[in-house]
Protein backbone atom coordinates (compact mmCIF):
# COMPACT_ATOMS: atom_id res chain seq x y z
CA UNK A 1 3.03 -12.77 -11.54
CA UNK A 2 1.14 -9.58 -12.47
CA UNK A 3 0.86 -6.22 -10.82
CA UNK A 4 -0.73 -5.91 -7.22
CA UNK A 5 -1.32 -2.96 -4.78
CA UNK A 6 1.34 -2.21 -2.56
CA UNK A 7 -0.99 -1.64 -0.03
CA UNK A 8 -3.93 -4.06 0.41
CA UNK A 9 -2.69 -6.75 -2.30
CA UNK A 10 -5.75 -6.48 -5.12
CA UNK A 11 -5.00 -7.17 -8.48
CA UNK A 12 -4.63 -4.16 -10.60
CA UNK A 13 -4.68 -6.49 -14.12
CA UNK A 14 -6.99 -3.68 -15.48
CA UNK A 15 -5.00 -0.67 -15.35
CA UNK A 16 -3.06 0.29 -18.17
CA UNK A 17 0.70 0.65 -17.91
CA UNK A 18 2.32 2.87 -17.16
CA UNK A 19 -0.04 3.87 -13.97
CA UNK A 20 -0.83 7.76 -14.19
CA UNK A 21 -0.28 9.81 -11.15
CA UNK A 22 -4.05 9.60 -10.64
CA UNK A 23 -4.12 5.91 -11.07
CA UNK A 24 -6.02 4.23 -7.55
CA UNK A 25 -6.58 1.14 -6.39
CA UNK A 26 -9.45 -0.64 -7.38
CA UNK A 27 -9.99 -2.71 -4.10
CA UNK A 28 -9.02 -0.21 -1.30
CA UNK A 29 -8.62 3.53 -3.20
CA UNK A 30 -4.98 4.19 -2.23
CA UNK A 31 -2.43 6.06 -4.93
CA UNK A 32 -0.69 3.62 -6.86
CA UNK A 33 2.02 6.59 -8.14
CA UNK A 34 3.70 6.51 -4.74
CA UNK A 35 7.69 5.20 -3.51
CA UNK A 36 6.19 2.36 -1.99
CA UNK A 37 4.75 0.79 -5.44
CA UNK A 38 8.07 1.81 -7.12
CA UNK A 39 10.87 -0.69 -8.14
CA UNK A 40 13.44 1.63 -6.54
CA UNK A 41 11.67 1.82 -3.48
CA UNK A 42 14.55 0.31 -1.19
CA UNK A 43 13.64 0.91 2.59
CA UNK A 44 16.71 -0.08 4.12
CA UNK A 45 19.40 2.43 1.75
CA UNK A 46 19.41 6.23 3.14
CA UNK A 47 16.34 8.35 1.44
CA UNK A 48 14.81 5.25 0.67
CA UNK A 49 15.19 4.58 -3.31
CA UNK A 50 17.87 2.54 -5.52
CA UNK A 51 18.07 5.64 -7.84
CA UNK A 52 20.48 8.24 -7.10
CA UNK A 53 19.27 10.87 -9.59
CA UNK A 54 15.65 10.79 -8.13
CA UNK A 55 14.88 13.65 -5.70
CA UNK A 56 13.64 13.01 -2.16
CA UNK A 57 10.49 12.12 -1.76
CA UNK A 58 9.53 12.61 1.97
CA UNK A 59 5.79 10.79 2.52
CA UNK A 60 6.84 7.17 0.46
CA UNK A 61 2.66 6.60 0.76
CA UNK A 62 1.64 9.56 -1.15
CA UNK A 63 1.40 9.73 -4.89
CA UNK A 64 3.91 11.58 -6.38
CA UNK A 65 5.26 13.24 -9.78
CA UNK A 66 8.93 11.18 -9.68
CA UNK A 67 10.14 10.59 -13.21
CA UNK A 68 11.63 7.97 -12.10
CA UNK A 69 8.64 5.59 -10.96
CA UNK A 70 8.46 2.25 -12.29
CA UNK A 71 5.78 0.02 -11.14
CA UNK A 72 6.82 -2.90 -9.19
CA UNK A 73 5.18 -6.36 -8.91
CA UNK A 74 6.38 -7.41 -5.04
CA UNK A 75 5.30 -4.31 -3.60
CA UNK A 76 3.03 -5.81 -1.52
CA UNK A 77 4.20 -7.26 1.38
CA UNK A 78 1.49 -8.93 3.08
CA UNK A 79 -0.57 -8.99 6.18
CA UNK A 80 -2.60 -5.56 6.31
CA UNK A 81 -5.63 -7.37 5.87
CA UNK A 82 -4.97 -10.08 8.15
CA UNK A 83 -3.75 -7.83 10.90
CA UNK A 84 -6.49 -5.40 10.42
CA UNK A 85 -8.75 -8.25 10.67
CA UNK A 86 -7.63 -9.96 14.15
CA UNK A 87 -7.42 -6.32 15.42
CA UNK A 88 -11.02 -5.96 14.65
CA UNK A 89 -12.18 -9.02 16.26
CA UNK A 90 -10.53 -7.87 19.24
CA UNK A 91 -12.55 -4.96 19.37
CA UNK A 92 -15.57 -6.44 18.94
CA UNK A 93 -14.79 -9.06 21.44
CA UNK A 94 -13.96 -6.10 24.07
CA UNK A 95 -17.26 -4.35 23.27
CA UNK A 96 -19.22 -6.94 22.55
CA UNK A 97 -22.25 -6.75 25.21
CA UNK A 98 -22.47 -9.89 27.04
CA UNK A 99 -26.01 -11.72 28.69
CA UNK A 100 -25.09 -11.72 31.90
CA UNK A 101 -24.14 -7.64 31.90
CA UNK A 102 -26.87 -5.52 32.93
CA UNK A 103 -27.61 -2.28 30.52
């Protein structure tokens, strides 16, 4: 398994390890140095992270300078794309202009 975005799922086989805080994704441009790309990224424990001597991070989506980040291959967790996807066909079925409506 290699190393994917946490966000949108793209393959990040290029980037050298370990990712730099100004590391982005190749595919959709989000910070890869954030909690939610981190192996101690836990969202169900209290402040969110495995590692007791980290310090609180409060935005998990925003890069950040935590010694303690470790890149993590099941960070992405699946259907942004797919949701973003059916909620855009529903918009363009709502607004879609149809033959019979008069403009």
């Amino acid at each position: 398994m290699s190393l994917v975005c946490w966000k949108c799922g793209g393959s990040l086989a290029g980037k050298l390890l370990p990712l730099s805080r100004l590391d982005t994704c190749p595919s959709c441009r989000t910070d890869l140095h954030v909690c939610r790309q981190c192996r101690h990224f836990d969202a169900h424990r209290s402040g969110q992270c495995r590692e007791l001597a980290a310090e609180r991070v409060a935005d998990k989506i925003r890069v950040n300078d935590c010694g303690w980040f470790v890149p993590r291959l099941e960070a992405y967790r699946g259907g942004g794309a797919i949701m973003a996807q059916a909620s855009r066909g529903a918009l363009d079925d709502l607004f879609k202009k149809r033959d019979d409506d008069p403009a």
